[in-house]
C-alpha atoms as a PDB file:
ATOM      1  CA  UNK A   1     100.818  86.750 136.755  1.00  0.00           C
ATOM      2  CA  UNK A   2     101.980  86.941 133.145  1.00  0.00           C
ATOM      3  CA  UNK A   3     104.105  90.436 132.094  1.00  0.00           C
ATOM      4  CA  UNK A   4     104.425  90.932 128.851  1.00  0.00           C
ATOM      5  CA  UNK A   5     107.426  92.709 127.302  1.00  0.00           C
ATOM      6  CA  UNK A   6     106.935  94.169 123.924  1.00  0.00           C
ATOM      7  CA  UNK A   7     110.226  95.872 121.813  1.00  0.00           C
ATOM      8  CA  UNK A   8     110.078  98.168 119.225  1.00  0.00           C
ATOM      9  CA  UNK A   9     106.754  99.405 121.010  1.00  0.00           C
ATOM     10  CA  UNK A  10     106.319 102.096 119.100  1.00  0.00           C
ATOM     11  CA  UNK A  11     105.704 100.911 115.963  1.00  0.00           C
ATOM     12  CA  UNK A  12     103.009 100.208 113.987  1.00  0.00           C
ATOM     13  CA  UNK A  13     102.357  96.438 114.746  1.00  0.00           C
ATOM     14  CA  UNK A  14     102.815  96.946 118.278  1.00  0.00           C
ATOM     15  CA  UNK A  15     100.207  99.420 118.795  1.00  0.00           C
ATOM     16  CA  UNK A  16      97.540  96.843 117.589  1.00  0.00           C
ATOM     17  CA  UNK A  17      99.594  94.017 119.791  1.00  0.00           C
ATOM     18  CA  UNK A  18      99.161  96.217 123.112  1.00  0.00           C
ATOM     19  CA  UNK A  19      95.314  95.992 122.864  1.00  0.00           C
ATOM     20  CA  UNK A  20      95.280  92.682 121.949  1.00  0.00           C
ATOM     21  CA  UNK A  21      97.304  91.444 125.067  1.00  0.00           C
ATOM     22  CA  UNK A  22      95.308  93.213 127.247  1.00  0.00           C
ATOM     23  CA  UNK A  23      92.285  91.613 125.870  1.00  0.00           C
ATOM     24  CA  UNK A  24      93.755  88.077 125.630  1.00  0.00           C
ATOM     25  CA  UNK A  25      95.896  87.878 128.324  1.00  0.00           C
ATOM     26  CA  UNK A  26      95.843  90.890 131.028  1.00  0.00           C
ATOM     27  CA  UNK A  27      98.627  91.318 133.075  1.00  0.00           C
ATOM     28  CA  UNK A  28     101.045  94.499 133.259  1.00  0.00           C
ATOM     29  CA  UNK A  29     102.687  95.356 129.831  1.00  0.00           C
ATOM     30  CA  UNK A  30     106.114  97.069 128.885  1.00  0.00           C
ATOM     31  CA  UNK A  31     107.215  98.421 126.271  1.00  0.00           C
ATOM     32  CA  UNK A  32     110.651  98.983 124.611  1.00  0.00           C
ATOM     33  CA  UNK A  33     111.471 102.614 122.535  1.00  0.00           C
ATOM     34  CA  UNK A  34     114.318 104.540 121.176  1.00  0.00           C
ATOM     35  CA  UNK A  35     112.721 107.212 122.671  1.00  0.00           C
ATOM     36  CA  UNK A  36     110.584 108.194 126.017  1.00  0.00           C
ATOM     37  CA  UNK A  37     106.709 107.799 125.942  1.00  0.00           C
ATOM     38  CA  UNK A  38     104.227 108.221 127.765  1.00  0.00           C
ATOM     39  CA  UNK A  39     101.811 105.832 125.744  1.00  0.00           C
ATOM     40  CA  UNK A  40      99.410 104.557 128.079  1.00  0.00           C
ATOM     41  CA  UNK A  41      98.942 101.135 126.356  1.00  0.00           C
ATOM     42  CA  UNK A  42     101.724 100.360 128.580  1.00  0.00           C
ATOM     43  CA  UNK A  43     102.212 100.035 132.207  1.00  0.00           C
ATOM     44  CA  UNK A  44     105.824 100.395 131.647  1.00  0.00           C
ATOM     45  CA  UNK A  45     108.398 101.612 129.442  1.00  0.00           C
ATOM     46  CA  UNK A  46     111.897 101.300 128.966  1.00  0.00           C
ATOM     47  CA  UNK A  47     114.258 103.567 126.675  1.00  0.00           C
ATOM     48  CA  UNK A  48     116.606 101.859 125.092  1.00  0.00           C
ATOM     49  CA  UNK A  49     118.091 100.454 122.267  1.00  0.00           C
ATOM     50  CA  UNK A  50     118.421  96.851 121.360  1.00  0.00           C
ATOM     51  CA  UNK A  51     121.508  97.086 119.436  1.00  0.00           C
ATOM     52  CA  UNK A  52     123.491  97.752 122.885  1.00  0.00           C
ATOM     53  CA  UNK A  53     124.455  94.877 124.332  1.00  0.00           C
ATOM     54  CA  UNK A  54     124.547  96.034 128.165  1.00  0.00           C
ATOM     55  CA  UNK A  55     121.241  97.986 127.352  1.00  0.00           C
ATOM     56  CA  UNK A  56     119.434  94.746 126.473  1.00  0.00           C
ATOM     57  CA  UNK A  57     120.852  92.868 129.604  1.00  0.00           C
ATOM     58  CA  UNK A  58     119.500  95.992 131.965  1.00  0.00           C
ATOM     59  CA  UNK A  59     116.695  95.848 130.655  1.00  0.00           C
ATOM     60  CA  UNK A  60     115.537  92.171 130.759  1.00  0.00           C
ATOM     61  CA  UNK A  61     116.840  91.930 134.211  1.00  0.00           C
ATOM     62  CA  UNK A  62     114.580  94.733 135.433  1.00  0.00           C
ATOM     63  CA  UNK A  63     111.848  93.827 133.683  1.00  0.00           C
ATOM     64  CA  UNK A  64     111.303  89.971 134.309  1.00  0.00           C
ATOM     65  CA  UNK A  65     109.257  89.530 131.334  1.00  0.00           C
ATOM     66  CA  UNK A  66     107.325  85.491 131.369  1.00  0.00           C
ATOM     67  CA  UNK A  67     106.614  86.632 127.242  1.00  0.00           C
ATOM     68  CA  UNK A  68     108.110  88.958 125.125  1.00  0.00           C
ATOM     69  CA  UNK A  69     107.153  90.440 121.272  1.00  0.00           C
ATOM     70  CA  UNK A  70     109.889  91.215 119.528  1.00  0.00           C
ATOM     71  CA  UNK A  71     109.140  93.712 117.078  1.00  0.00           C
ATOM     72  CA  UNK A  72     112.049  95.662 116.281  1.00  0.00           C
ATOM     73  CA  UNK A  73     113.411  95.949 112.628  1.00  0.00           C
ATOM     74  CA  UNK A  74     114.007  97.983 110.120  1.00  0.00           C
ATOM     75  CA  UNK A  75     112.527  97.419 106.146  1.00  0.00           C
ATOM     76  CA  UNK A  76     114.636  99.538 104.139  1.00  0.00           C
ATOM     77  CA  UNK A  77     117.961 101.782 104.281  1.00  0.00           C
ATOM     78  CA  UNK A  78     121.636 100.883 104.226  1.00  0.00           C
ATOM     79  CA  UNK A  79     121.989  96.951 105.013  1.00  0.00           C
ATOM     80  CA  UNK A  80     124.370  97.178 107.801  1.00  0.00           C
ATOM     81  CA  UNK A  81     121.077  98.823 109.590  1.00  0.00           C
ATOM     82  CA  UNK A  82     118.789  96.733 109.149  1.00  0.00           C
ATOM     83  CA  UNK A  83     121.150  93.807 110.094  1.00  0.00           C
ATOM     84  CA  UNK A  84     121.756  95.761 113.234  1.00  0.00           C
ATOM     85  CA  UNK A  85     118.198  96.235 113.849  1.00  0.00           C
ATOM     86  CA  UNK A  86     117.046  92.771 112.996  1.00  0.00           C
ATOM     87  CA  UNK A  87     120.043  90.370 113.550  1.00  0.00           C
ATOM     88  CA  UNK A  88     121.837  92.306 116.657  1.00  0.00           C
ATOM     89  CA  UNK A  89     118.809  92.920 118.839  1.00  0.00           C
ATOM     90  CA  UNK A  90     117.285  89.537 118.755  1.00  0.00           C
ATOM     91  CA  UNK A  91     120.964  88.385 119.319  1.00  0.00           C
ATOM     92  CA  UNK A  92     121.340  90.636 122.532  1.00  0.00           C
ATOM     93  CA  UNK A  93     117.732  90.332 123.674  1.00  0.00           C
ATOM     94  CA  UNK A  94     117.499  86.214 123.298  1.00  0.00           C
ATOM     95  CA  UNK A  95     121.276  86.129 125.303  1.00  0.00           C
ATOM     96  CA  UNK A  96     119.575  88.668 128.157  1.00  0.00           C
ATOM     97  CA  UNK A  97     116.930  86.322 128.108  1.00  0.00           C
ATOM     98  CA  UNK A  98     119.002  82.759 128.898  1.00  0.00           C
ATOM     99  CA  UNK A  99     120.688  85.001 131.088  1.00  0.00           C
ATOM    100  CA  UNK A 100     117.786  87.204 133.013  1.00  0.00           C
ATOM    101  CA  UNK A 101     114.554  85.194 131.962  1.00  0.00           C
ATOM    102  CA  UNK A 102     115.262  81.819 130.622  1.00  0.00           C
ATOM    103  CA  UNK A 103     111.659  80.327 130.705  1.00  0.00           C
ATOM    104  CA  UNK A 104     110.418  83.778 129.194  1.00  0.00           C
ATOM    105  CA  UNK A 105     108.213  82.434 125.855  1.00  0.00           C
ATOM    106  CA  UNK A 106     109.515  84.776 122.882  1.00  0.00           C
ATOM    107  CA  UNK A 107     107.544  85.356 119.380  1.00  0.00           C
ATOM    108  CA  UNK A 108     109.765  87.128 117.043  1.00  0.00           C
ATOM    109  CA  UNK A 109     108.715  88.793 113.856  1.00  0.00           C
ATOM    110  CA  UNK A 110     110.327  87.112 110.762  1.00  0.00           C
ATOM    111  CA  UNK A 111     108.679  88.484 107.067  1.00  0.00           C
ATOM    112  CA  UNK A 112     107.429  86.630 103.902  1.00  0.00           C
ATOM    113  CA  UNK A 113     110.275  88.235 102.688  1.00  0.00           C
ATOM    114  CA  UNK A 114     112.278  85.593 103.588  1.00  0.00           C
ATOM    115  CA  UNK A 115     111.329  83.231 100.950  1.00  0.00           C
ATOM    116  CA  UNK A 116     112.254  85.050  97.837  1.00  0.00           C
ATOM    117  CA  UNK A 117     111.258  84.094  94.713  1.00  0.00           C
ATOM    118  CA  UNK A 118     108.535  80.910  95.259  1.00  0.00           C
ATOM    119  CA  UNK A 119     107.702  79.330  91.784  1.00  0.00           C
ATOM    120  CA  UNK A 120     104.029  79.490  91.082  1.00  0.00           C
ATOM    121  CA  UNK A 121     103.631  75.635  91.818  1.00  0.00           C
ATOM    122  CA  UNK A 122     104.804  76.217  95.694  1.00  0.00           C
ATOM    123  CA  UNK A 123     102.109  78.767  96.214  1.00  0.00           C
ATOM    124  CA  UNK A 124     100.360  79.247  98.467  1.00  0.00           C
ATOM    125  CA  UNK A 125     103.666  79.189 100.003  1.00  0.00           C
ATOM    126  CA  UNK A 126     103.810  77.113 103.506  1.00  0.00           C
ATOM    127  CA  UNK A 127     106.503  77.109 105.987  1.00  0.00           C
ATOM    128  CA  UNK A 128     108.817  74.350 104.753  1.00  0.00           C
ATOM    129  CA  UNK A 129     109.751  75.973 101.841  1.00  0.00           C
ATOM    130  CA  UNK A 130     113.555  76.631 102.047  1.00  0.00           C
ATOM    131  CA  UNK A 131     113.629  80.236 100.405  1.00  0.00           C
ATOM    132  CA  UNK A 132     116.475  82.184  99.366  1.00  0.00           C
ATOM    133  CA  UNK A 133     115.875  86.202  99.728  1.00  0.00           C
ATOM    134  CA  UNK A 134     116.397  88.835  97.206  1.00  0.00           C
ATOM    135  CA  UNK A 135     116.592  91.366  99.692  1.00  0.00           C
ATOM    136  CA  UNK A 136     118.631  92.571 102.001  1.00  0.00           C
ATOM    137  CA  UNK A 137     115.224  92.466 104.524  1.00  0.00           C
ATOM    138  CA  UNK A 138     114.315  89.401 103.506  1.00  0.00           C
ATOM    139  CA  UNK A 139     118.331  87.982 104.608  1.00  0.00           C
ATOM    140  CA  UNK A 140     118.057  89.830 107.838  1.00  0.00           C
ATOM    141  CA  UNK A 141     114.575  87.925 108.613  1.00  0.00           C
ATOM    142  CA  UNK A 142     115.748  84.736 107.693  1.00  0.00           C
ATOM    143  CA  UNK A 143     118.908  85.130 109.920  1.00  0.00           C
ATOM    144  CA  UNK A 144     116.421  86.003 112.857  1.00  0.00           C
ATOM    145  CA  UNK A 145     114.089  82.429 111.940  1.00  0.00           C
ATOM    146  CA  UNK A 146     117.701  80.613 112.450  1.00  0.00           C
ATOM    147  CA  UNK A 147     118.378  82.206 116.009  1.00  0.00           C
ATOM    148  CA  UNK A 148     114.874  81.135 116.843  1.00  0.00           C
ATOM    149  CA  UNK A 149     115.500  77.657 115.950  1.00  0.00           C
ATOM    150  CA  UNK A 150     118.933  77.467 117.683  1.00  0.00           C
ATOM    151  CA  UNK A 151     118.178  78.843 120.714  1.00  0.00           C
ATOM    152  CA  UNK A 152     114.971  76.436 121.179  1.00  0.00           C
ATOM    153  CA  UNK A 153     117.388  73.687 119.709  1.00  0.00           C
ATOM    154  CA  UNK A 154     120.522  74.454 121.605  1.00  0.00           C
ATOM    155  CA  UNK A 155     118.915  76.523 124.874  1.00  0.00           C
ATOM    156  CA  UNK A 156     115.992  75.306 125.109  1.00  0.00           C
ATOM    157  CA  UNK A 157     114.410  78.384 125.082  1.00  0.00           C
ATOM    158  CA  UNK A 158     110.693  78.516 123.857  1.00  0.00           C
ATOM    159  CA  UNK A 159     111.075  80.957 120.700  1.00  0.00           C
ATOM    160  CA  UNK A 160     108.590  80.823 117.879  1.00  0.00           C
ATOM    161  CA  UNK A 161     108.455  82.778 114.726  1.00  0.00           C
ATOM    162  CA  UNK A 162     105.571  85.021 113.102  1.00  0.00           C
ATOM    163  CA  UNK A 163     105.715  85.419 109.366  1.00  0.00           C
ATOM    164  CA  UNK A 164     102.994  88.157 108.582  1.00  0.00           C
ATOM    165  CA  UNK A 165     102.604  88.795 104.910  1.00  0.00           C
ATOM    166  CA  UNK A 166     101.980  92.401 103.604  1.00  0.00           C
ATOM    167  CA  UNK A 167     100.397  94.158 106.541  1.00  0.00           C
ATOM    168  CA  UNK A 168      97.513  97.105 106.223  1.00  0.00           C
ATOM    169  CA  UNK A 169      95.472  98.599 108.757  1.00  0.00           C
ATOM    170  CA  UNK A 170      95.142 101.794 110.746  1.00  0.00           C
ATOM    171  CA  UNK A 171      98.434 103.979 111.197  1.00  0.00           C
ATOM    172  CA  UNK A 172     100.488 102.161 108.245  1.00  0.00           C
ATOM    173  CA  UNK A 173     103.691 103.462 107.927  1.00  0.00           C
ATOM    174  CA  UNK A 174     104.865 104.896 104.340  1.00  0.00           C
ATOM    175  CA  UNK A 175     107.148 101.912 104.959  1.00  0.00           C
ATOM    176  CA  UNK A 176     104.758  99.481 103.600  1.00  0.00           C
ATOM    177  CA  UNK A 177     102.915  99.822  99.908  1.00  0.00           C
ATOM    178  CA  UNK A 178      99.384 100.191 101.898  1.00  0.00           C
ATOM    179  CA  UNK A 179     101.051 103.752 103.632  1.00  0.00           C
ATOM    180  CA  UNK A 180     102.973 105.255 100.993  1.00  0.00           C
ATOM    181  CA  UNK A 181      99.860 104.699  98.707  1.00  0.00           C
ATOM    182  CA  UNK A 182      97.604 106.470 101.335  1.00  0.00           C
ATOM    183  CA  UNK A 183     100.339 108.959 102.057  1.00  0.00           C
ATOM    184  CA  UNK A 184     100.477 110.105  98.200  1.00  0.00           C
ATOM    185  CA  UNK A 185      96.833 110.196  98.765  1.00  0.00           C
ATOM    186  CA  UNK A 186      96.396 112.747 100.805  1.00  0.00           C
ATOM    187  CA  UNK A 187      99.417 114.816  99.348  1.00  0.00           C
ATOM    188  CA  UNK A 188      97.761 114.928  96.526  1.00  0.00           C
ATOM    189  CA  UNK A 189      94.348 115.882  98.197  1.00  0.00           C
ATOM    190  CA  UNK A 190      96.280 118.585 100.089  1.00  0.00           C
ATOM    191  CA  UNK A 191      97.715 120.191  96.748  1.00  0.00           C
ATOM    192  CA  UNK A 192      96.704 122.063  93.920  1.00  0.00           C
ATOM    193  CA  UNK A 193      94.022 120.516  91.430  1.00  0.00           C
ATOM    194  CA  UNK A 194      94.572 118.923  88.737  1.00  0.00           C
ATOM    195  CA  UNK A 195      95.833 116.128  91.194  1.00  0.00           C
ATOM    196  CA  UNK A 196      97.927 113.452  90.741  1.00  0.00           C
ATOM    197  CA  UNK A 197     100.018 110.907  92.272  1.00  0.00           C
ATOM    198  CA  UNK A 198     103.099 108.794  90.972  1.00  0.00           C
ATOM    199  CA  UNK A 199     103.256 105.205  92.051  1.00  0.00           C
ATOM    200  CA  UNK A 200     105.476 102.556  91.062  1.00  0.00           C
ATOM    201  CA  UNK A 201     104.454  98.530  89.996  1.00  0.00           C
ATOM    202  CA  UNK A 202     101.110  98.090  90.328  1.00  0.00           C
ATOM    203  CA  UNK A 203     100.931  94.624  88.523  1.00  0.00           C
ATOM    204  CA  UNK A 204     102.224  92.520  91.706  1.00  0.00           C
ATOM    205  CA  UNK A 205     100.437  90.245  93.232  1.00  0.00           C
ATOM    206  CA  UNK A 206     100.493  90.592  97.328  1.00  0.00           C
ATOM    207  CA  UNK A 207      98.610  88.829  99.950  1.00  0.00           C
ATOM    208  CA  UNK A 208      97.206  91.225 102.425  1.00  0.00           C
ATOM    209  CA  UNK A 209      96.589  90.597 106.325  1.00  0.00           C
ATOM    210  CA  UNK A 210      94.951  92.587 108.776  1.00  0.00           C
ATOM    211  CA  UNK A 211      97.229  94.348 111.237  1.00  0.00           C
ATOM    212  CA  UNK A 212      94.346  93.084 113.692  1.00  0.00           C
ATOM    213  CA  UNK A 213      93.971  89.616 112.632  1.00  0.00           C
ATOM    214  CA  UNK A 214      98.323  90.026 112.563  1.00  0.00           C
ATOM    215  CA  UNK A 215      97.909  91.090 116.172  1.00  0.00           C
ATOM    216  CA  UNK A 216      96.237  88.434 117.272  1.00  0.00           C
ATOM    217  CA  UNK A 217      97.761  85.628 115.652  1.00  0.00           C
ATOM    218  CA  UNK A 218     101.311  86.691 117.543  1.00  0.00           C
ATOM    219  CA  UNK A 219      98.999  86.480 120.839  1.00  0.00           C
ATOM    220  CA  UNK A 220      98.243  83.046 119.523  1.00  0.00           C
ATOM    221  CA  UNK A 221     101.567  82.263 118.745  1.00  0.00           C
ATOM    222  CA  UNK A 222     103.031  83.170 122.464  1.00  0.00           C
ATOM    223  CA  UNK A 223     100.269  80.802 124.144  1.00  0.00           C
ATOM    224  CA  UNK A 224     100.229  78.283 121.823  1.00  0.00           C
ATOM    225  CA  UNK A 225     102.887  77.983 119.200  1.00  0.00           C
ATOM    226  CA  UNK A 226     106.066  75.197 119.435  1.00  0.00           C
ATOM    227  CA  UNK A 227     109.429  76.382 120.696  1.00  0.00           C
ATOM    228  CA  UNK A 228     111.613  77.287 117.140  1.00  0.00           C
ATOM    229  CA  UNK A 229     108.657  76.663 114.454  1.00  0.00           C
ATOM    230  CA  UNK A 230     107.466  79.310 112.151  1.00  0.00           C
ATOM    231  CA  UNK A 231     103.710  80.398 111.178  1.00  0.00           C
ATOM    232  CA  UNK A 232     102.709  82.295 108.481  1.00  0.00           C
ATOM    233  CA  UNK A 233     100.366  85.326 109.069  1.00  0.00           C
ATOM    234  CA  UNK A 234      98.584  85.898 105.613  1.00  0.00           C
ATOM    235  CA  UNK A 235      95.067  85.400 104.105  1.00  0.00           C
ATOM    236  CA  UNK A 236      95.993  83.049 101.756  1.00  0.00           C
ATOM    237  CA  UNK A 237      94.463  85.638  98.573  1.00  0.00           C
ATOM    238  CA  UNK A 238      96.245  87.709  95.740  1.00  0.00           C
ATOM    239  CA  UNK A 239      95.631  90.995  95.215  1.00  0.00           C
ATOM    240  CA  UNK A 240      97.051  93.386  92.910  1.00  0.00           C
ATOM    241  CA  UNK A 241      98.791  96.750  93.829  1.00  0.00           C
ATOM    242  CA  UNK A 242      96.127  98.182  91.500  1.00  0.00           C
ATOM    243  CA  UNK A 243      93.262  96.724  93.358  1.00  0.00           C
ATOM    244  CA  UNK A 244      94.725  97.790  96.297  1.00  0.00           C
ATOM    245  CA  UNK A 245      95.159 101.621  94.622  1.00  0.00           C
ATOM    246  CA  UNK A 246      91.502 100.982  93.121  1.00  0.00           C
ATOM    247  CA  UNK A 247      89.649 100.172  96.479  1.00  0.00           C
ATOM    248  CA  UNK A 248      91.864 103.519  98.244  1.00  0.00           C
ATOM    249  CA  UNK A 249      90.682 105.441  95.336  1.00  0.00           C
ATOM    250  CA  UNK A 250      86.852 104.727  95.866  1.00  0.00           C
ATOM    251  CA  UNK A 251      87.146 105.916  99.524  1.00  0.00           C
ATOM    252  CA  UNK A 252      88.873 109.345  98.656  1.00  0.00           C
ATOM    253  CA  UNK A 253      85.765 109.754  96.206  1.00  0.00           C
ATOM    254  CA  UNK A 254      87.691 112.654  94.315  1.00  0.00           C
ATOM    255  CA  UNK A 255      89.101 112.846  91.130  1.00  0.00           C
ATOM    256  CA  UNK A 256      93.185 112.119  91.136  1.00  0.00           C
ATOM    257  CA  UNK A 257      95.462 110.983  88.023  1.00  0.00           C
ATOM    258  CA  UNK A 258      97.852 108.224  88.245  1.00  0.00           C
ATOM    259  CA  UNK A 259     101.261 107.568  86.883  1.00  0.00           C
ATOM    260  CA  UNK A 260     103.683 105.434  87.182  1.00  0.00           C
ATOM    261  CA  UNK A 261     107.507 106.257  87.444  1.00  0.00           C
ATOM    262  CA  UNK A 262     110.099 103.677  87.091  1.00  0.00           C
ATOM    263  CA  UNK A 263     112.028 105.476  89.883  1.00  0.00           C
ATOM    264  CA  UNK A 264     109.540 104.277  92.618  1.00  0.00           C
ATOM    265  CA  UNK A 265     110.448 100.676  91.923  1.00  0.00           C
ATOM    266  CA  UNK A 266     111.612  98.728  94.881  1.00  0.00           C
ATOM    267  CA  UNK A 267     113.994  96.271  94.012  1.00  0.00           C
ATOM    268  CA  UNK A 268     113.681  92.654  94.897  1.00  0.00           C
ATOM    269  CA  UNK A 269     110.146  93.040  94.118  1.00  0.00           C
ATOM    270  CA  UNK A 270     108.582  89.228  93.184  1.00  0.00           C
ATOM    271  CA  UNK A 271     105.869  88.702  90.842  1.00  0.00           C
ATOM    272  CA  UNK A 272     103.566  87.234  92.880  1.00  0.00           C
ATOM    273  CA  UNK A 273     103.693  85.823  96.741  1.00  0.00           C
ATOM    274  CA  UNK A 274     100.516  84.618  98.579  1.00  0.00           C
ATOM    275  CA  UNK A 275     101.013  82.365 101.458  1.00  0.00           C
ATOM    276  CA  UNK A 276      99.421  79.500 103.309  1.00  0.00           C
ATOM    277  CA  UNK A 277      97.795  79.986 107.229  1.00  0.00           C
ATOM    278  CA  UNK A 278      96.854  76.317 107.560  1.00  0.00           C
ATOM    279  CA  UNK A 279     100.010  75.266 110.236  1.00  0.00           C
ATOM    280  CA  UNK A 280      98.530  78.794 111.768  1.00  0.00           C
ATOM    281  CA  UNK A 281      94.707  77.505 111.782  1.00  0.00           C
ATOM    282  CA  UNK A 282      96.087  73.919 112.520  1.00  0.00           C
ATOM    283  CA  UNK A 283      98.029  74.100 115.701  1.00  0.00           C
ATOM    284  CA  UNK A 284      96.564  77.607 117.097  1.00  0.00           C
ATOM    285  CA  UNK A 285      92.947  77.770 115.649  1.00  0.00           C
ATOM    286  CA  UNK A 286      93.624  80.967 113.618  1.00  0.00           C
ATOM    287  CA  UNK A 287      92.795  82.703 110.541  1.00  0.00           C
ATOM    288  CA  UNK A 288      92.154  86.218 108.995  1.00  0.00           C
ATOM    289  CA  UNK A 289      88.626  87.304 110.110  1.00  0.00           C
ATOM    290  CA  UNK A 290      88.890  91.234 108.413  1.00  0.00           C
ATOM    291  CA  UNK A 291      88.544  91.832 104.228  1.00  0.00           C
ATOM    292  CA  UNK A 292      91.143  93.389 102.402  1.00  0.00           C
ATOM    293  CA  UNK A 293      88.234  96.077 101.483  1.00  0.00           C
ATOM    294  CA  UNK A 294      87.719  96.640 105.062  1.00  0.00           C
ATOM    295  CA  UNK A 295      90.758  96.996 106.101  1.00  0.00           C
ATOM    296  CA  UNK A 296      91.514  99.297 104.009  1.00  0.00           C
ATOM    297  CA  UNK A 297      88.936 101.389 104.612  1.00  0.00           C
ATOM    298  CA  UNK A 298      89.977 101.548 108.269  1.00  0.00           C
ATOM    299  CA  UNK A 299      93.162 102.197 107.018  1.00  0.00           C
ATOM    300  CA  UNK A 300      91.746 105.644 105.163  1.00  0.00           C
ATOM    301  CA  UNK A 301      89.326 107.148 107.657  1.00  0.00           C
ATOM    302  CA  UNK A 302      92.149 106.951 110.313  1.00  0.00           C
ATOM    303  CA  UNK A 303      94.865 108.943 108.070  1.00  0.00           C
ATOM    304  CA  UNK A 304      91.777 111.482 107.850  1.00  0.00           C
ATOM    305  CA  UNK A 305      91.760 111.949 111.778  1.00  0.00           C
ATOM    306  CA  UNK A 306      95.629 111.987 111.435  1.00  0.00           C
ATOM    307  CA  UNK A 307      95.056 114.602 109.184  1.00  0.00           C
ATOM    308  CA  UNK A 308      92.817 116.730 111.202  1.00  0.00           C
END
C-alpha cells in the first residue's frame, strides 16, 4: 500500500495536496509540522523540524514513506532562513531517505523564481532555460532543483521537481500577492469609511495557477514524472497585478480607494514572467482546468468564512 509523507503540512499548498492524495491515490497520509495538530487530513503526524539533522532521520525511519511532498520553505525574511528552510531540509530529508527509504519517489517544490529575469523572446518560459535568480528565494529554489538532479544522478533516487508559478486559491497566505491583496481587503472593510488600501506595483505581469490544479499536478508528478526533471506548474497567461486587484475588487462590491506606496515594493520583482506547461501536459497529461476569475473568487468567499 502506498503512504504518503507530506512536510511542511501545514501550509497552504499542502492543505489542497492532502485531498488530492486521498482522491488520487488512497493510502494512509502523514504529515510533517513545526508544531502539533490534530488536522484530520492526516492519518499521522510528526512534529518536527527539517532543519535538524537527527530529527529528519527519526522521522523517515518511523514513517516508511513509498512518496513524499516536500513542501517546506520559506519566501521571504533574512536569507540565512530561507536557505535553512529550503536548502537544509531537502538536504537532511533526501540523506534520511537513501538512508531509511531509498526507493521512496520524492516531488520537491522548486519556484518560477528560479529563473530570474527571462527576456521576452524566451517566454513562455520552459524548463531548459538556465536562469539566474534575483532573489534570495529564487537562489534557495534553484539550489533545491540541483539536489534533485544529483541525487537521481548520483543515488539513484527518483526525485522530480514542481515549479508552480504564482499560486491563488482558498487560504492564501499574505505571503503571496493574491493574500496580502485580500488581506488589505478586508482590513480595509473592517475599518472606518472612507476606505482605502495601499498596494505596491500593480503593472507586473504574473501567470496565475490554481492551488487545485497546483495540487494535482504534484500528484501527477509523484506517479508519473522522471527521476531529477523539472515541470512547470503555470497556465501559460499574463495577468496584471491590477487585473488581479480589479477582479478582487468586483467581489467585495464596496467602494475602497487605492494607492500605491513605493514602500510595498518587493525587490527582485521582474517585469513580466509567464511560463510554459507543455513538458507538464506532455509526459503527465496535465494542465490548468480552474480561471484566474474563479479562482479568485474562491479565494474571497473563503477569507469571508475566515472572517466570520
Amino acid at each position: 500500500m502506498t503512504k504518503t509523507l507530506i512536510t511542511g503540512a501545514s501550509g497552504f499548498i499542502a492543505r489542497h495536496l492532502a485531498p488530492a492524495v486521498r482522491r488520487i491515490v488512497g493510502g494512509p497520509i502523514a504529515g510533517i509540522g513545526v508544531r502539533p495538530s490534530q488536522n484530520p487530513q492526516f492519518d499521522e503526524w510528526y512534529t518536527a523540524n527539517l532543519t535538524d539533522h537527527a530529527a529528519a532521520y527519526k522521522v523517515i525511519g518511523s514513517c516508511q514513506p513509498s512518496t513524499v511532498y516536500h513542501l517546506v520553505g520559506r519566501f521571504h525574511g533574512p536569507e540565512e532562513e530561507i536557505n535553512a528552510s529550503n536548502v537544509v531540509t531537502t538536504c537532511h530529508l533526501l540523506e534520511a531517505l537513501r538512508h531509511s527509504a531509498p526507493d521512496a519517489r520524492v516531488v520537491l517544490i522548486g519556484s518560477a523564481a528560479e529563473y530570474g529575469e527571462v527576456p521576452l523572446s524566451q517566454q513562455p518560459v520552459s524548463e531548459t532555460f538556465v536562469g539566474v535568480p534575483i532573489t534570495p528565494y529564487g537562489r534557495a529554489k534553484q539550489q533545491v532543483t540541483a539536489l534533485a538532479i544529483a541525487a537521481a544522478r548520483d543515488f539513484n533516487q527518483h526525485v522530480s521537481v514542481a515549479r508552480p508559478f504564482n499560486v491563488v486559491g482558498p487560504g492564501s497566505p499574505e505571503s503571496l500577492v493574491t493574500g496580502a491583496l485580500v488581506r488589505r481587503l478586508r482590513a480595509a472593510l473592517d475599518g472606518p469609511v472612507p476606505r482605502a488600501i495601499k498596494i505596491g506595483r500593480t503593472n507586473g505581469i504574473r501567470d496565475f495557477v490554481a492551488v487545485e490544479d497546483v495540487a494535482n499536478g504534484v500528484v501527477r508528478i509523484a506517479g508519473a514524472g522522471r527521476a531529477g526533471h523539472c515541470y512547470n506548474l503555470c497556465s501559460g497567461v499574463g495577468h496584471t497585478i491590477a487585473e488581479v486587484l480589479e477582479r478582487l475588487l468586483a467581489e467585495v462590491r464596496e467602494s475602497i480607494a487605492v494607492s500605491c506606496d513605493a514602500t510595498l515594493l518587493r525587490p527582485g520583482e521582474v517585469d513580466q514572467m509567464i511560463g510554459s506547461y507543455h513538458k507538464a501536459e506532455r509526459e503527465l497529461g496535465w494542465r490548468p482546468t480552474i480561471t484566474l476569475h474563479d479562482s479568485l473568487r474562491a479565494t474571497w468567499k473563503a477569507s469571508e468564512s475566515r472572517q466570520s
